[in-house]
C-alpha atoms as a PDB file:
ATOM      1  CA  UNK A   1     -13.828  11.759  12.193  1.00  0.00           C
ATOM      2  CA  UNK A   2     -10.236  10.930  10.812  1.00  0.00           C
ATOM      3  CA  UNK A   3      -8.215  13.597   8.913  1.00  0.00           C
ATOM      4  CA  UNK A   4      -6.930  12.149   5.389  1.00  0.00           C
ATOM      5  CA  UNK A   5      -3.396  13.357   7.643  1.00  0.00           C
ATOM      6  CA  UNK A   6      -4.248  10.814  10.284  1.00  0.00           C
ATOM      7  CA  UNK A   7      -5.173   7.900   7.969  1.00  0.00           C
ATOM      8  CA  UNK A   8      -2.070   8.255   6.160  1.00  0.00           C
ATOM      9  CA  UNK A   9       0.085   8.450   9.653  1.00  0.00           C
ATOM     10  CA  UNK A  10      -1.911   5.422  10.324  1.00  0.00           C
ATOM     11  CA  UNK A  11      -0.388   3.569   7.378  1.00  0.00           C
ATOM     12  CA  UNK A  12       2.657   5.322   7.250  1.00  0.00           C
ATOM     13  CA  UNK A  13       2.670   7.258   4.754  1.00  0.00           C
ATOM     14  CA  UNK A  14       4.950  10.383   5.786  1.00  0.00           C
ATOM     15  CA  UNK A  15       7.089  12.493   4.666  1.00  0.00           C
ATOM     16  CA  UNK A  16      10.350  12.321   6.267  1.00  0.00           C
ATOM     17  CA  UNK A  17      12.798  15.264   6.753  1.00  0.00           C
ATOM     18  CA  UNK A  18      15.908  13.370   6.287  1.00  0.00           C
ATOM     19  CA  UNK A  19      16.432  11.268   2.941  1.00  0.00           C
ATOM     20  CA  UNK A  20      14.341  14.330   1.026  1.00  0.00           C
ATOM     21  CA  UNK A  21      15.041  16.072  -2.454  1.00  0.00           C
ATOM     22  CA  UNK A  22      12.391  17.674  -3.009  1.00  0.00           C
ATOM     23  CA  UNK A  23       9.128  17.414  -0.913  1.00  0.00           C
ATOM     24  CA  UNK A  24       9.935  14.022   0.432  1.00  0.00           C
ATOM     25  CA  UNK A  25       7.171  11.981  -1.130  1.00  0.00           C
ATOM     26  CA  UNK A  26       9.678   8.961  -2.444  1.00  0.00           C
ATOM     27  CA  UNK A  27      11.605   8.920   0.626  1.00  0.00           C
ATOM     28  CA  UNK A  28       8.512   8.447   2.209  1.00  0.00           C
ATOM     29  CA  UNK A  29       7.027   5.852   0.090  1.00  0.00           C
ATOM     30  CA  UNK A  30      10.163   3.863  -0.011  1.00  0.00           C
ATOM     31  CA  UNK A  31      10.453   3.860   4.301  1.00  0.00           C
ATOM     32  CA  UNK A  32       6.664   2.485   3.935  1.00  0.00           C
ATOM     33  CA  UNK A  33       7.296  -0.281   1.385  1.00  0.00           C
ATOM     34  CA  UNK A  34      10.877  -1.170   2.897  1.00  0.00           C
ATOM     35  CA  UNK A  35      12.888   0.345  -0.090  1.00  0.00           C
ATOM     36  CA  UNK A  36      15.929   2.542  -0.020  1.00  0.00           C
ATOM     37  CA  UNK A  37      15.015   6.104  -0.915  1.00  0.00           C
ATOM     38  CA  UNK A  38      17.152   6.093  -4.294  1.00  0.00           C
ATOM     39  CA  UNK A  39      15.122   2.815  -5.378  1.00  0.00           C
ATOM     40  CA  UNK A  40      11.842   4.273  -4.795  1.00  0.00           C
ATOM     41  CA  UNK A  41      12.892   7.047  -6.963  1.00  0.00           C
ATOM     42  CA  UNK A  42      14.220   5.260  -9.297  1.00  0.00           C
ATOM     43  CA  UNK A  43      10.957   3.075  -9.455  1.00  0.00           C
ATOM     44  CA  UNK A  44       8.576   6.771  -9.787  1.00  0.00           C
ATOM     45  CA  UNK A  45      10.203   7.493 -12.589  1.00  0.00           C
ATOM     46  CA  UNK A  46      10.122   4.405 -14.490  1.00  0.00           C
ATOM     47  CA  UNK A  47       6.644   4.385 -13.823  1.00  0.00           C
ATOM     48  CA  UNK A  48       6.812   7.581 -15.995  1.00  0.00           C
ATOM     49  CA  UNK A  49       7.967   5.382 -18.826  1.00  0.00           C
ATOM     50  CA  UNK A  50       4.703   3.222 -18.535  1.00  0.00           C
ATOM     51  CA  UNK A  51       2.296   6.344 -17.647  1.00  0.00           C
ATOM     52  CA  UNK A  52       3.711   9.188 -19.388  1.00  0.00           C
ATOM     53  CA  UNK A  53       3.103  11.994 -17.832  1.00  0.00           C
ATOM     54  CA  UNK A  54       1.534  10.594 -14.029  1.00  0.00           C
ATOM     55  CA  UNK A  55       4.282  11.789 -12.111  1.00  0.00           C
ATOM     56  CA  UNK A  56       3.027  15.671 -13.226  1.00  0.00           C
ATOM     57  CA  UNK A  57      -0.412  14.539 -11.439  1.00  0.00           C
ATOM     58  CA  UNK A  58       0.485  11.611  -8.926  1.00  0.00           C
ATOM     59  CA  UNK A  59       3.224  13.851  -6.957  1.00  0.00           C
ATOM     60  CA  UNK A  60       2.024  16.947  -5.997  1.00  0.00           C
ATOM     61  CA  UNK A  61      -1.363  15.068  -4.699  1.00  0.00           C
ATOM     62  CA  UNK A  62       0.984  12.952  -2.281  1.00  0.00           C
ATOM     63  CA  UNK A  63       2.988  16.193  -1.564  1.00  0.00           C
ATOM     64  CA  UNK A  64      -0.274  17.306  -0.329  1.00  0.00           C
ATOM     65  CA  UNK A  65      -2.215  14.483   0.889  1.00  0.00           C
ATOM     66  CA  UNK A  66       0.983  13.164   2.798  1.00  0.00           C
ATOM     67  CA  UNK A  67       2.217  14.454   6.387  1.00  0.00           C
ATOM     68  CA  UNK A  68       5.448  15.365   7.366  1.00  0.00           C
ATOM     69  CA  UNK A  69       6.904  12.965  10.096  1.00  0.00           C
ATOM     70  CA  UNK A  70       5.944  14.862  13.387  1.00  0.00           C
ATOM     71  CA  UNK A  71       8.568  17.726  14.641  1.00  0.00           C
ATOM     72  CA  UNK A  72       9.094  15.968  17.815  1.00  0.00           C
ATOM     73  CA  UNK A  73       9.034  17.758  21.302  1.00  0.00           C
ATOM     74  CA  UNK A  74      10.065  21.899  20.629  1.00  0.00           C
ATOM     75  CA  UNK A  75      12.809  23.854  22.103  1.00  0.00           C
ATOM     76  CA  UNK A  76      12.476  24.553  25.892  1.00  0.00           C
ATOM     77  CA  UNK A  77      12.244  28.096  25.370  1.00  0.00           C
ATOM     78  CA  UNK A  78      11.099  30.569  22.218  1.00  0.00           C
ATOM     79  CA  UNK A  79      14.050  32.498  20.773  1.00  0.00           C
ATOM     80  CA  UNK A  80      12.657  36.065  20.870  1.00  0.00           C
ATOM     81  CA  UNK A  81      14.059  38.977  19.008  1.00  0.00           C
ATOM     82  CA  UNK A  82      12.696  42.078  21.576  1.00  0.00           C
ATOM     83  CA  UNK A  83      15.356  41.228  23.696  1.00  0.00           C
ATOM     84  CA  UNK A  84      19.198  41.410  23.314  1.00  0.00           C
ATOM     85  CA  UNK A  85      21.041  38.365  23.316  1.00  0.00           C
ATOM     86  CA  UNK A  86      23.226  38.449  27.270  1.00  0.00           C
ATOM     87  CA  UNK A  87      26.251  37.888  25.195  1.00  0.00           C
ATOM     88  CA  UNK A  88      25.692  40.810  23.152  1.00  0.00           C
ATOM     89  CA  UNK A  89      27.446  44.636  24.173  1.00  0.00           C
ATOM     90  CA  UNK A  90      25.932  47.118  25.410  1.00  0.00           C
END
């Protein structure tokens, strides 16, 4: 069974970290539909002008519903804090 995460990867629909003012939703719907980030906001809130009041509703469900692009590979190794740092005196 598909996660509502995996369906909307699968059409992407993510939320990407760079391009992002506030959760990332327009900059993520603008990189699906092939629109600059400042035209997809633009276009959210003149939709506001038709529906007042959708953007209050309509945004925090993508903020939810929406995944964040995936991290990528980690750092080799964890930065601890139980140990001192070498460069650190003693």
């Amino acid at each position: 069974m598909t996660t509502i995460y995996d369906t909307c990867r699968s059409h992407g629909l993510v939320r990407p970290r760079e391009g992002r003012i506030l959760g990332g939703v327009c900059a993520g719907l603008g990189e699906r539909f092939g629109l600059e980030p400042w035209i997809a906001r633009l276009l959210f809130v003149l939709i506001l002008f038709v529906i007042p009041g959708s953007q209050i509703l309509i945004y925090p469900i993508l903020w939810i519903v929406m995944p964040p692009v995936d991290p990528g590979p980690g750092p080799a190794s964890p930065v601890t804090l139980d140990k001192p740092f070498p460069h650190q005196p003693s």
